[in-house]
C-alpha atoms as a PDB file:
ATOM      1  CA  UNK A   1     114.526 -80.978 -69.247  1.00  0.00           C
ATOM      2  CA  UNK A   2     111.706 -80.256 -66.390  1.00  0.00           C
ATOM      3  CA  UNK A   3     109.263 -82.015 -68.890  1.00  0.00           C
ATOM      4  CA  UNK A   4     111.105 -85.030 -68.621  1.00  0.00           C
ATOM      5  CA  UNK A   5     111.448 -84.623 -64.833  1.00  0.00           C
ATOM      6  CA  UNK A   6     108.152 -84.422 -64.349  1.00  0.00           C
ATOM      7  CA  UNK A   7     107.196 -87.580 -66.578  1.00  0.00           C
ATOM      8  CA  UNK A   8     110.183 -89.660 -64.719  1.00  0.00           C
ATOM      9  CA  UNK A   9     108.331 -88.658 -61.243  1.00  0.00           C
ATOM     10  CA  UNK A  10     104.781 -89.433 -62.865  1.00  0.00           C
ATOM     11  CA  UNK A  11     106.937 -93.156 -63.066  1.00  0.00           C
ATOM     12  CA  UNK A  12     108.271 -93.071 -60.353  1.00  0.00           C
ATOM     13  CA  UNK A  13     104.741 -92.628 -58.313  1.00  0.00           C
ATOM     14  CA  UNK A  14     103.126 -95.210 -60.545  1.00  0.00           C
ATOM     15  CA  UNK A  15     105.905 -97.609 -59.809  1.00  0.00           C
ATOM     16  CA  UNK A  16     105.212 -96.783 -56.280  1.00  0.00           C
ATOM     17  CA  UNK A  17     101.997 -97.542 -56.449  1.00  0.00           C
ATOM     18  CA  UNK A  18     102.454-100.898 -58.102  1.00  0.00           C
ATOM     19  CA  UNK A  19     104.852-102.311 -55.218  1.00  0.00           C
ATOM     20  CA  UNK A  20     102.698-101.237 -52.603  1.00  0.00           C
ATOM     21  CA  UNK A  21      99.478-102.916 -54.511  1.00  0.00           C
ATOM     22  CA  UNK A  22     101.801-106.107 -54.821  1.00  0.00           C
ATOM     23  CA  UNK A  23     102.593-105.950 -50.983  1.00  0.00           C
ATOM     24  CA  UNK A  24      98.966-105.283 -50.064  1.00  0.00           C
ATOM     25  CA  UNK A  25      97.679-107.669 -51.619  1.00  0.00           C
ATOM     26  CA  UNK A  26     100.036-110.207 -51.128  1.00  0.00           C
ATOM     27  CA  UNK A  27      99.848-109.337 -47.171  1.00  0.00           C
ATOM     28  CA  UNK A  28      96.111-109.423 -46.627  1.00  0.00           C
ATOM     29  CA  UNK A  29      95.924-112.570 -48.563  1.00  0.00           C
ATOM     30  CA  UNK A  30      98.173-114.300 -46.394  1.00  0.00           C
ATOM     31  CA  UNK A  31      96.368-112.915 -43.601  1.00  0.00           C
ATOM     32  CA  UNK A  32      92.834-114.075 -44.549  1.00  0.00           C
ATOM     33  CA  UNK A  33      93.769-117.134 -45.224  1.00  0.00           C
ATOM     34  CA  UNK A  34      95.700-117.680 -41.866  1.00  0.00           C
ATOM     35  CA  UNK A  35      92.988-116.219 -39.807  1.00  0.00           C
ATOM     36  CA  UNK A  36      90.201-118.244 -41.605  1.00  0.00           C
ATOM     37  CA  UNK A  37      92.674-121.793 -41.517  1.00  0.00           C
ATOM     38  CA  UNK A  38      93.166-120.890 -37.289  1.00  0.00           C
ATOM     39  CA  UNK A  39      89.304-120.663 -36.907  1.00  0.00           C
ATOM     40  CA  UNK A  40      88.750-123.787 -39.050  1.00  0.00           C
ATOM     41  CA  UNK A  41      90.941-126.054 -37.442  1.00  0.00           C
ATOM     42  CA  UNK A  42      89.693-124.560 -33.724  1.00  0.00           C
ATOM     43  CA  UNK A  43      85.753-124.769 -34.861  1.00  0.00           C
ATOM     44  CA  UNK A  44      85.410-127.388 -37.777  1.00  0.00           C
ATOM     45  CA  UNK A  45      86.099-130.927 -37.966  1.00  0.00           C
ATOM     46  CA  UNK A  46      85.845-132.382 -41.511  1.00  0.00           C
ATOM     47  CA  UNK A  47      88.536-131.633 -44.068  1.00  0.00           C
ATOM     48  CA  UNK A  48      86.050-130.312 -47.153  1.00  0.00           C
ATOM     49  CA  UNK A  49      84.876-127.608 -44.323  1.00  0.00           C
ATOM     50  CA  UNK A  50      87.818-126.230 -43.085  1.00  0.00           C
ATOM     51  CA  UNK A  51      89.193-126.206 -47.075  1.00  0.00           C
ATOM     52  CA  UNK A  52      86.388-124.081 -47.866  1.00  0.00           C
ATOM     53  CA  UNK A  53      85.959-121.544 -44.947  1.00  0.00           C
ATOM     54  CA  UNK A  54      90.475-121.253 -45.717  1.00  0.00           C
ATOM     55  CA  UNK A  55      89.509-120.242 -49.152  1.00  0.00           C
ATOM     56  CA  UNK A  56      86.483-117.837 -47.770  1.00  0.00           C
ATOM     57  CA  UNK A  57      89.502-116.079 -45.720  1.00  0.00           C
ATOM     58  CA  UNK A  58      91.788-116.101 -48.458  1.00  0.00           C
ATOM     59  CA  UNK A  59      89.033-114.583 -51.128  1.00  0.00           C
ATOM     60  CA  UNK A  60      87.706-111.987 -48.020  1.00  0.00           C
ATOM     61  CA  UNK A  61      91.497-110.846 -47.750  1.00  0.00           C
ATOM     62  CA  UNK A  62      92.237-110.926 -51.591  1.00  0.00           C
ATOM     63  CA  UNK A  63      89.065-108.547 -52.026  1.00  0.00           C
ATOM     64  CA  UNK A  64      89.794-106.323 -49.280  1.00  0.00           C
ATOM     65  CA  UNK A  65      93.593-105.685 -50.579  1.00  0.00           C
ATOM     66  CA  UNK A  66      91.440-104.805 -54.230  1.00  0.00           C
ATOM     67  CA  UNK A  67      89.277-103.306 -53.108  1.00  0.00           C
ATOM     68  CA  UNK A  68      92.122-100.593 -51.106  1.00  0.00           C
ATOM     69  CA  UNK A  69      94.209-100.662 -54.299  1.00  0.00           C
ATOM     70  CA  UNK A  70      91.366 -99.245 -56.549  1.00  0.00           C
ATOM     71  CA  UNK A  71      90.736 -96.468 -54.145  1.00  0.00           C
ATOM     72  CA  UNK A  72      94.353 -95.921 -54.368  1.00  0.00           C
ATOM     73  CA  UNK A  73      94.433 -95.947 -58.467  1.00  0.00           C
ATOM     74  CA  UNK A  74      91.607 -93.769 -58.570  1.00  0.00           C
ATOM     75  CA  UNK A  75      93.171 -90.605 -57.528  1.00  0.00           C
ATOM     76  CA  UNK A  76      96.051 -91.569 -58.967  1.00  0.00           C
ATOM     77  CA  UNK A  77      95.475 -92.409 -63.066  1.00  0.00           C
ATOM     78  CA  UNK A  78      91.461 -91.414 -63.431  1.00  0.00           C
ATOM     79  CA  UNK A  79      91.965 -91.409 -66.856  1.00  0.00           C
ATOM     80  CA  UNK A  80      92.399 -95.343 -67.266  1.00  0.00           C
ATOM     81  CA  UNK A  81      89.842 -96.229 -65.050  1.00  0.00           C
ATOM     82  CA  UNK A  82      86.770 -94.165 -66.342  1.00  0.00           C
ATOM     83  CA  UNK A  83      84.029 -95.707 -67.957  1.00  0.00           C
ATOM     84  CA  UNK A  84      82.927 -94.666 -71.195  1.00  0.00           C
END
């Protein structure tokens, strides 16, 4: 009974985990993007530009919610993430 407790929890933690990935990322995406679409239409004028430096913001904030997440993973499943 306390073995499957303790795997359930283990589950539960991982499941955790997932949602707040999902939420992080999902947040900091939206983020960049606004942030970088703001400064576009304030400093840039043609449409290709301001496209490109949104999708700079968005890519900047997708990468910085990754990069968080894997330093999240990492103390949390080592196992899966090692190199062999």
């Amino acid at each position: 009974m306390a073995k499957e407790q303790k795997v359930l929890a283990k589950e539960l933690a991982l499941d955790a985990k997932y949602d707040q990935l999902f939420e992080t990322t999902l947040r900091r995406t939206v983020y960049g993007t606004g942030v970088a679409g703001l400064l576009s239409l304030l400093v840039l004028r043609g449409g290709q530009s301001r496209a490109i430096l949104t999708s700079f913001g968005a890519g900047a904030g997708f990468g910085s919610a990754w990069q968080k997440c894997s330093q999240e993973f990492d103390d949390l499943v080592p196992e899966l993430l090692k190199t062999k």
